[in-house]
Protein backbone atom coordinates (compact mmCIF):
# COMPACT_ATOMS: atom_id res chain seq x y z
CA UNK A 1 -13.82 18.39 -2.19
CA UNK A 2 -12.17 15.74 -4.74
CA UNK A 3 -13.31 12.57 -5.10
CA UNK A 4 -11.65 8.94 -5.28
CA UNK A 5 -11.50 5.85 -6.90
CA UNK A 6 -9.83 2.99 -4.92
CA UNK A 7 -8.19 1.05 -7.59
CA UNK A 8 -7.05 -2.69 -6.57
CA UNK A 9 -5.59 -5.53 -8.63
CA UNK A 10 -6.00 -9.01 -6.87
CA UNK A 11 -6.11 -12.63 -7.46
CA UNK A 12 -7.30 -15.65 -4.84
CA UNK A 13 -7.67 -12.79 -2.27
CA UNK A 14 -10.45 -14.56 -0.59
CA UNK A 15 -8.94 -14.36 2.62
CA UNK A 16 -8.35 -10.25 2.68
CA UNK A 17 -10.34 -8.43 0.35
CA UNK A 18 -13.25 -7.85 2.30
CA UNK A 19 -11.39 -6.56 5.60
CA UNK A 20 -9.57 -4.05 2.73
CA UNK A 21 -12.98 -3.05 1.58
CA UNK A 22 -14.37 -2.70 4.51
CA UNK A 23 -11.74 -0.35 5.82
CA UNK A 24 -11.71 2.15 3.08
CA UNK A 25 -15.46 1.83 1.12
CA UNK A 26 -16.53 4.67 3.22
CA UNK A 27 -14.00 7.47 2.40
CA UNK A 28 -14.13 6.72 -1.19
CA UNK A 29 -16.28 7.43 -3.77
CA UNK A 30 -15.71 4.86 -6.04
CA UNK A 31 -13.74 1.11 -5.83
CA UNK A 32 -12.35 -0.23 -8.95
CA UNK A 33 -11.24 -3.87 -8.96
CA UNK A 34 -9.19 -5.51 -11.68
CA UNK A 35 -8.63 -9.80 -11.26
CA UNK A 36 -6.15 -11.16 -12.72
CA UNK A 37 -7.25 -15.12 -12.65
CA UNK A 38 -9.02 -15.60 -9.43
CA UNK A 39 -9.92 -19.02 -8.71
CA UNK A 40 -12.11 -18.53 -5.53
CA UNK A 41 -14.40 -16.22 -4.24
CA UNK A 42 -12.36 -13.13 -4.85
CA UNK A 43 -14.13 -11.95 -7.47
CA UNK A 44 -18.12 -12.99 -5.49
CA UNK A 45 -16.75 -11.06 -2.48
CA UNK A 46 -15.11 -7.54 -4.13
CA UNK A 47 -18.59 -7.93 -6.36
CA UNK A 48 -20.59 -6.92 -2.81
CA UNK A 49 -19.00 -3.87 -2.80
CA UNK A 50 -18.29 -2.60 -6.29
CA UNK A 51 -20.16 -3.13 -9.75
CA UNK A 52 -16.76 -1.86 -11.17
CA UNK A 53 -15.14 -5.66 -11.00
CA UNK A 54 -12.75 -6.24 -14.19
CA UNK A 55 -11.08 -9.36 -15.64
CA UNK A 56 -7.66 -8.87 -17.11
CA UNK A 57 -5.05 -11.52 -18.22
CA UNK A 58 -2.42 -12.01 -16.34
CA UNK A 59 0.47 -10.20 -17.97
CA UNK A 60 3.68 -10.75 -15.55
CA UNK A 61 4.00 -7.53 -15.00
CA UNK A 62 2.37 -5.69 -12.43
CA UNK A 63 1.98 -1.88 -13.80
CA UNK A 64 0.49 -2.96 -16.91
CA UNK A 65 -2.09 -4.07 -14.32
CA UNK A 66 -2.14 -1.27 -12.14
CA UNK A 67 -2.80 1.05 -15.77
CA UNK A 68 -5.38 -1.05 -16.75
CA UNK A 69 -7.24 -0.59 -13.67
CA UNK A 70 -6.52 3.37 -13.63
CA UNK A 71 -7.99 3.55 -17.03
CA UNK A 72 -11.72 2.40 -15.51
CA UNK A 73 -11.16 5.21 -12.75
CA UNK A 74 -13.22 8.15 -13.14
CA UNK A 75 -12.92 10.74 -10.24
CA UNK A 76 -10.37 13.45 -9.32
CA UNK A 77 -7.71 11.34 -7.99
CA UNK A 78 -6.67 7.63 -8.02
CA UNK A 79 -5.83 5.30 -5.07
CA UNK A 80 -4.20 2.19 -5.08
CA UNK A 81 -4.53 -0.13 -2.24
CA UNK A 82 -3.60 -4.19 -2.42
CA UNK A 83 -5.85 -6.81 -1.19
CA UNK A 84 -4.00 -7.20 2.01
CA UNK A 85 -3.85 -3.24 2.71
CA UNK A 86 -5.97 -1.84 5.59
CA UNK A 87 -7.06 1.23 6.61
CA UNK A 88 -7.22 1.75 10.83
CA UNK A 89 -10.26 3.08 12.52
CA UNK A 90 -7.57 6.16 14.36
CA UNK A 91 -6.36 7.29 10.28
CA UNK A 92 -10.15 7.70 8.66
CA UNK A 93 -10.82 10.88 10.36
CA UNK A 94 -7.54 12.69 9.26
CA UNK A 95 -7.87 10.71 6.11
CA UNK A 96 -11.51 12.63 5.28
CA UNK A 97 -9.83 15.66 6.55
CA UNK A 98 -7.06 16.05 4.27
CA UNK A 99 -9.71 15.36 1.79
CA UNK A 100 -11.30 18.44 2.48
CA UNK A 101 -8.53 20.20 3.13
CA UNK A 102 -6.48 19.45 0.10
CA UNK A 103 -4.75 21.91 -1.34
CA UNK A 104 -5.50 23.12 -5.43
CA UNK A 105 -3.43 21.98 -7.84
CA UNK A 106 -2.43 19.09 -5.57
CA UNK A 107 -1.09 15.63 -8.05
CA UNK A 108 0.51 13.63 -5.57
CA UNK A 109 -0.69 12.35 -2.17
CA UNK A 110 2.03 10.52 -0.39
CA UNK A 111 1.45 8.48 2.58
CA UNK A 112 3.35 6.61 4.93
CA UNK A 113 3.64 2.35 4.31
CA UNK A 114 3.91 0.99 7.20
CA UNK A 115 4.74 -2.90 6.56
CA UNK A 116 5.97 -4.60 9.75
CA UNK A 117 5.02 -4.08 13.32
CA UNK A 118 6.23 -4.90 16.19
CA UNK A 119 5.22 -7.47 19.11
CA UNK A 120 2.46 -4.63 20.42
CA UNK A 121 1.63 -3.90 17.00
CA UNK A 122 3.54 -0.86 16.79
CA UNK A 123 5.50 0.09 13.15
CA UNK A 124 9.16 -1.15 12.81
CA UNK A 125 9.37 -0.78 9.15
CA UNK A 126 7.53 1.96 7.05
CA UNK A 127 8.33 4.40 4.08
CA UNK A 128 6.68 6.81 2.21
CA UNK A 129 4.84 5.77 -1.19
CA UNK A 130 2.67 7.37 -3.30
CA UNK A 131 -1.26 6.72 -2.39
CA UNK A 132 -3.29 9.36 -4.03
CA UNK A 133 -2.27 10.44 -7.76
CA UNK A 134 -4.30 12.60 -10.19
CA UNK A 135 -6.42 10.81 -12.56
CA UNK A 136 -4.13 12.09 -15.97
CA UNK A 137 -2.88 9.69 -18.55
CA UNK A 138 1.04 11.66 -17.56
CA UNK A 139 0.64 9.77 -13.77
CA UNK A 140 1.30 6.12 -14.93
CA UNK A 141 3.26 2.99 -13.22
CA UNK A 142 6.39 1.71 -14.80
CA UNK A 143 7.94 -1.70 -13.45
CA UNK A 144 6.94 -5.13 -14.28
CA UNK A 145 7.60 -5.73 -10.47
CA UNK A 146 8.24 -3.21 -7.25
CA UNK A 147 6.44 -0.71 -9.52
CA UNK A 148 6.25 2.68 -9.34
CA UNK A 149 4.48 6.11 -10.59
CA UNK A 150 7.51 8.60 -11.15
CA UNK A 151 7.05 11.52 -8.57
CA UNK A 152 6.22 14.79 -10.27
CA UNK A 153 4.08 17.83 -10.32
CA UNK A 154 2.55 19.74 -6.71
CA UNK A 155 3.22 16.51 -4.32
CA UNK A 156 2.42 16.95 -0.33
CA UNK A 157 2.86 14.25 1.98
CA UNK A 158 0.83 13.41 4.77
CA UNK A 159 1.50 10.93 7.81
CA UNK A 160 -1.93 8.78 7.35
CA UNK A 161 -0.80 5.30 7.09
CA UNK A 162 -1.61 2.67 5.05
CA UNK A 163 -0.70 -0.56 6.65
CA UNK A 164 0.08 -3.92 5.01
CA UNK A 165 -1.51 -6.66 7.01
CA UNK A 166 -0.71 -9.97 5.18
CA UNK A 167 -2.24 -13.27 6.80
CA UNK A 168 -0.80 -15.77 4.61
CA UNK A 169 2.43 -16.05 2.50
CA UNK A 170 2.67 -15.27 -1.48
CA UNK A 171 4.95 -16.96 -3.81
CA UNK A 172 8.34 -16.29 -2.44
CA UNK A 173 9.70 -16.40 -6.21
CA UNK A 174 6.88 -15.18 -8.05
CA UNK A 175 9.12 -11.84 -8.19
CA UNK A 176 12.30 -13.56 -8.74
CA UNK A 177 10.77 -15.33 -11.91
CA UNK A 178 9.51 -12.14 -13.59
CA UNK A 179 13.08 -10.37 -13.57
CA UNK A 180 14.45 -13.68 -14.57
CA UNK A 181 11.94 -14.16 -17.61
CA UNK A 182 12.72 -10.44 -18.60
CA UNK A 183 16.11 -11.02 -18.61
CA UNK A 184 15.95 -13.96 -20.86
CA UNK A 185 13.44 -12.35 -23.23
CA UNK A 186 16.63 -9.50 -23.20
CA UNK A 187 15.37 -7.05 -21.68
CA UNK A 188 17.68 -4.44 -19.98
CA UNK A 189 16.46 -3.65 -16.72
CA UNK A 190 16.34 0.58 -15.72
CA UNK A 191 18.15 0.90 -12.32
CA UNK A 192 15.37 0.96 -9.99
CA UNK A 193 14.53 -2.39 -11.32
CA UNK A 194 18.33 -3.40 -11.26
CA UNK A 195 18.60 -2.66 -7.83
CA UNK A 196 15.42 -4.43 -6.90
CA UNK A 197 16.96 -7.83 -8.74
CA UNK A 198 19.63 -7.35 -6.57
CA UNK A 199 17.26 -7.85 -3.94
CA UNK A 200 15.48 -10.46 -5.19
CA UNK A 201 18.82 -12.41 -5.47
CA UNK A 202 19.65 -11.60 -2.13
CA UNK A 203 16.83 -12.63 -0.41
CA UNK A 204 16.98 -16.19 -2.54
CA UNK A 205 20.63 -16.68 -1.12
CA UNK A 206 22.23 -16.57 -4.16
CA UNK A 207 24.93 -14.20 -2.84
CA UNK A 208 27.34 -13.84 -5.15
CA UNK A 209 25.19 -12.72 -8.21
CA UNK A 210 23.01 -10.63 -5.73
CA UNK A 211 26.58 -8.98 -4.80
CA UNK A 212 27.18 -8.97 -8.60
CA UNK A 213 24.15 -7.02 -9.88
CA UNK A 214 23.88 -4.40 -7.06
CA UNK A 215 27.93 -3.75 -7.22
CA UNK A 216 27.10 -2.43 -11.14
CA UNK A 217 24.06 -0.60 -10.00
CA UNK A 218 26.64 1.45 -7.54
CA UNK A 219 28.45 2.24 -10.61
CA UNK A 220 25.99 4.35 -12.67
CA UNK A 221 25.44 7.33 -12.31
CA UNK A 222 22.09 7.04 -12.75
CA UNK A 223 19.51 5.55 -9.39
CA UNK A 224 17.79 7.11 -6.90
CA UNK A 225 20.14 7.95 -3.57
CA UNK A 226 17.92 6.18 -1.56
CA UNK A 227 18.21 2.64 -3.65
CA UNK A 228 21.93 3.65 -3.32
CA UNK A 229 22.24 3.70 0.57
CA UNK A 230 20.50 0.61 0.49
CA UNK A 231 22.12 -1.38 -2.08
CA UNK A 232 25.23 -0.77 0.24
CA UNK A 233 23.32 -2.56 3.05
CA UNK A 234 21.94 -5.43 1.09
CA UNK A 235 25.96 -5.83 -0.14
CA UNK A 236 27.19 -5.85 2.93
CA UNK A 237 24.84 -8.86 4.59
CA UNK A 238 25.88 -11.00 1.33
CA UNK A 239 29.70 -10.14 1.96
CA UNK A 240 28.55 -11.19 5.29
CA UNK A 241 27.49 -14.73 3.96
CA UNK A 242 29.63 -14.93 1.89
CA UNK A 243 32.56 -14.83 4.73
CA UNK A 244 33.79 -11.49 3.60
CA UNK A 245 33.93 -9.55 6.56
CA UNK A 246 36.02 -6.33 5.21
CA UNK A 247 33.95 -5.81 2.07
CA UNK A 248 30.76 -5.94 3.98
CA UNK A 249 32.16 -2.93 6.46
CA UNK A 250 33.46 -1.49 3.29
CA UNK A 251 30.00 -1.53 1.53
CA UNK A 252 28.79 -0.12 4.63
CA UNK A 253 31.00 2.74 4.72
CA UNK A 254 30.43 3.26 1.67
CA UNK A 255 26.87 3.97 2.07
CA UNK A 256 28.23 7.70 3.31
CA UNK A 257 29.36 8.62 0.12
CA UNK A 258 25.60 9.21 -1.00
CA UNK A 259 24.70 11.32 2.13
CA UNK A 260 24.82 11.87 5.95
CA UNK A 261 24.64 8.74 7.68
CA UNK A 262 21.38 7.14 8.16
CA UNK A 263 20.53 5.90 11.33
CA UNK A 264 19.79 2.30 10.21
CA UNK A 265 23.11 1.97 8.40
CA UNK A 266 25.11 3.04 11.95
CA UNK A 267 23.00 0.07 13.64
CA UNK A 268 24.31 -2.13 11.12
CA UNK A 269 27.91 -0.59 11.52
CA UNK A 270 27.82 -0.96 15.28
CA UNK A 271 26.53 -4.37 15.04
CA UNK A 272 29.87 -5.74 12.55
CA UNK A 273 31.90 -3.76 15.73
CA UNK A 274 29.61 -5.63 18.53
CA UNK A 275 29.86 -9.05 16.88
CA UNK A 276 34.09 -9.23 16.60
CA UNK A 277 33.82 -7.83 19.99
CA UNK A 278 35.37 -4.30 19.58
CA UNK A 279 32.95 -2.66 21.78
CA UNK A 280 34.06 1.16 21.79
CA UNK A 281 33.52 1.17 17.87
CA UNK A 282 30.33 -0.33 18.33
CA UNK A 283 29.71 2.36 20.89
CA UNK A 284 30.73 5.16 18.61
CA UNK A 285 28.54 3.95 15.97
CA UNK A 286 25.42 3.13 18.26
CA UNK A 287 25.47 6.76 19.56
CA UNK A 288 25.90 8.12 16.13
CA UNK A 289 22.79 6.54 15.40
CA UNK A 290 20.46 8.08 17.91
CA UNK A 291 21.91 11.90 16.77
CA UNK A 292 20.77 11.03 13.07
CA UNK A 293 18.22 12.73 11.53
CA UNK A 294 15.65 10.74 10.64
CA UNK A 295 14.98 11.47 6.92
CA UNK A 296 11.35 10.12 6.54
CA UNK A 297 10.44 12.57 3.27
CA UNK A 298 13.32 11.27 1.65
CA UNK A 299 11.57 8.32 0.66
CA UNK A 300 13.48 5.24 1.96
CA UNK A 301 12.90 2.49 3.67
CA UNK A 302 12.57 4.00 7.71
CA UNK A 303 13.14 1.17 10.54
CA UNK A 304 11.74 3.87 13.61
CA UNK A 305 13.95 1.45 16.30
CA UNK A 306 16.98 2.50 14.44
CA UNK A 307 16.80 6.17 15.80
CA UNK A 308 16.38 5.33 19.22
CA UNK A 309 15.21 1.77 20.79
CA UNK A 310 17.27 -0.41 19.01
CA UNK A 311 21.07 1.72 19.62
CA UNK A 312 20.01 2.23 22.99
CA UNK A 313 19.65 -1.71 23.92
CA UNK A 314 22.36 -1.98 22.22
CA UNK A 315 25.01 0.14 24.14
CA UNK A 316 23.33 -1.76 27.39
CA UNK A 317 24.95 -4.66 25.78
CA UNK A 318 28.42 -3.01 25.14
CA UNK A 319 28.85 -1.02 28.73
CA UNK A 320 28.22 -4.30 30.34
CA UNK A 321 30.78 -6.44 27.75
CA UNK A 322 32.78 -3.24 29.43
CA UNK A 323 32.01 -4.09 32.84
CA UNK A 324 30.10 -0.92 33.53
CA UNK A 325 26.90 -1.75 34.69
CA UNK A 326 25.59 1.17 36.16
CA UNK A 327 25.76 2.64 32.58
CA UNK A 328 24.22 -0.31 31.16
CA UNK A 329 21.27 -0.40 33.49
CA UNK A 330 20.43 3.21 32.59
CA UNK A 331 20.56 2.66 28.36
CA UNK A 332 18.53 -0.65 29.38
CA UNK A 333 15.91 1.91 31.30
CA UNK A 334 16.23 4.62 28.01
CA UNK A 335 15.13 1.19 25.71
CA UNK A 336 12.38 0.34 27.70
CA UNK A 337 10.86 3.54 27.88
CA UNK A 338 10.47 3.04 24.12
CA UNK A 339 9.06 -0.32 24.54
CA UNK A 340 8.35 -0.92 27.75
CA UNK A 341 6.55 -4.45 26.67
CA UNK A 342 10.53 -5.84 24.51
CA UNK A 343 11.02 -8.50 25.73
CA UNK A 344 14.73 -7.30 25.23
CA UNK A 345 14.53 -4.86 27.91
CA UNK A 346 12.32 -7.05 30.05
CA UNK A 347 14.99 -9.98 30.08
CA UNK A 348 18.16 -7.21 30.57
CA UNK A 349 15.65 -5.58 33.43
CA UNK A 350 15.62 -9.26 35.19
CA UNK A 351 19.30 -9.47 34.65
CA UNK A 352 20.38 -6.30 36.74
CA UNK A 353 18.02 -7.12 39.11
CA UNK A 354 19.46 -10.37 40.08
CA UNK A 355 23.29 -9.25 39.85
């Protein structure tokens, strides 16, 4: 059976670390962690666990990090977990399982990420990332920020989840800064990173250069499909903003140049049509999106609402702009049968009921 090391970077992680270690200690065989300036009891805590604790200077860039704490690993495979990362109690038993069960020659582990859940706790956001990865010098992150182990040799994926269970907010520009100080130091960014600035820029508001940067990362021919699909979304809520309502349906159509259309990106198509009122678009779109495949091994982002919850609350909303109720009523009734605690459906439930 292989073995593990768990290998974490943290700083001022106080508040999480032991709830991480406590989740995973047990299926591991070894925890590796690597500070990178703690001030408080971070370093104490992780020290309970693990004689493996390392201090490393802070570097701005996060796979130098990861490396350095990959280096100290010394069994079969490598794990990386952050500080706010959790195992559940209903994954440990598959998780020991596949450990026993894993195929020879195996270099890649990937595992889902789920990173936002719902009002009962259930995943609305999640994607597949690399989680186990052969201890070898050729498996190493690149990416001062959002970084990443290129995907290569025999990789299997497996649907034990790793979920990201923050309880209190990072620096919202930490991010931002690095891309900004690599820039400045002239540094050309690859187009994963490229696309991720985009992001960054987007998320600070700063539309126009956000719009700017992922525009040229549409152009090359180089960049990963799935960064591709999404840079079209991320363009089209800053054309939003920005008050330009045919480029952001533009960007979104243009997301179907890289592939078949993913269900998210019909949501967000039937949305622009439900918002200027044109309901039988909307509708078109909305149904679209619960016939997509969902594409989960592809590697994007997934939002699981997109494929069915989400469309069907949705075309409740446009039958009864329509005046059909009846049909209304019933996509209300298909949504809450996905979540039967929204309180979405719940409201729209009340609302029929009282007609």
């Amino acid at each position: 059976m292989p073995t593990i090391s768990v290998c974490m970077i943290v700083k001022n992680e106080e508040m999480h670390i032991a709830r991480c270690l406590d989740s995973v200690a047990e299926l591991v065989e070894e925890i590796i962690i690597v500070d990178t300036g703690s001030t408080d009891r971070t370093v104490e805590i992780a020290s309970g666990y693990t004689s493996k604790v390392y201090s490393y200077p802070w570097k701005d860039d996060f796979s130098d990090a990861r490396n350095y704490s990959f280096s100290k690993a010394s069994m079969d495979y490598c794990m990386w977990m952050d500080a706010d990362d959790i195992i559940e109690e209903t994954e440990k038993e598959e998780f020991l399982r596949l450990k026993q069960d894993l195929p020879p020659g195996t270099d890649m582990v990937m595992m889902k990420y789920n990173t936002s859940f719902d009002e009962a706790g259930k995943p609305s956001f999640s994607y597949f990332r690399e989680r186990w990865i052969r201890n070898s010098p050729q498996y190493r992150w690149i990416g001062a920020v959002h970084e990443v182990i290129p995907p290569g040799g025999s990789i299997i994926y497996s649907d034990i989840a790793i979920c990201h269970k923050k309880m209190n907010a990072g620096d919202p520009d930490r991010n931002l800064k690095i891309y900004q100080k690599l820039l400045a130091d002239g540094k050309v960014l690859e187009p994963r990173q490229q696309y991720y600035y985009g992001r960054e820029l987007y998320y600070h508001r700063q539309y126009e250069e956000a719009v700017s940067v992922l525009e040229q990362f549409l152009l090359l021919e180089e960049g990963w499909i799935e960064n591709k699909i999404e840079a079209c979304s991320v363009c089209a809520r800053c054309y939003d903003q920005l008050g330009k309502e045919q480029c952001a349906l533009a960007a979104l159509l243009r997301s179907m140049s890289y592939d078949l259309p993913r269900a998210e990106l019909c949501c967000e198509i039937g949305k622009h049509f439900l918002e200027r009122g044109n309901f039988q678009n909307a509708i078109y779109w909305y149904e679209t999106a619960l016939n997509a495949p969902k594409k989960e091994y592809a590697g994007g982002f997934t939002l699981p609402d997109c494929y069915d919850y989400i469309p069907l609350l949705q075309l409740c909303v446009c039958y009864d702009k329509l005046g059909d109720r009846q049909k209304a009523k019933e996509y209300n009734e298909k949504a809450g049968a996905c979540k039967p605690y929204s309180q979405a459906y719940l409201y729209n439930k009340r609302y029929f009921e009282n007609l």
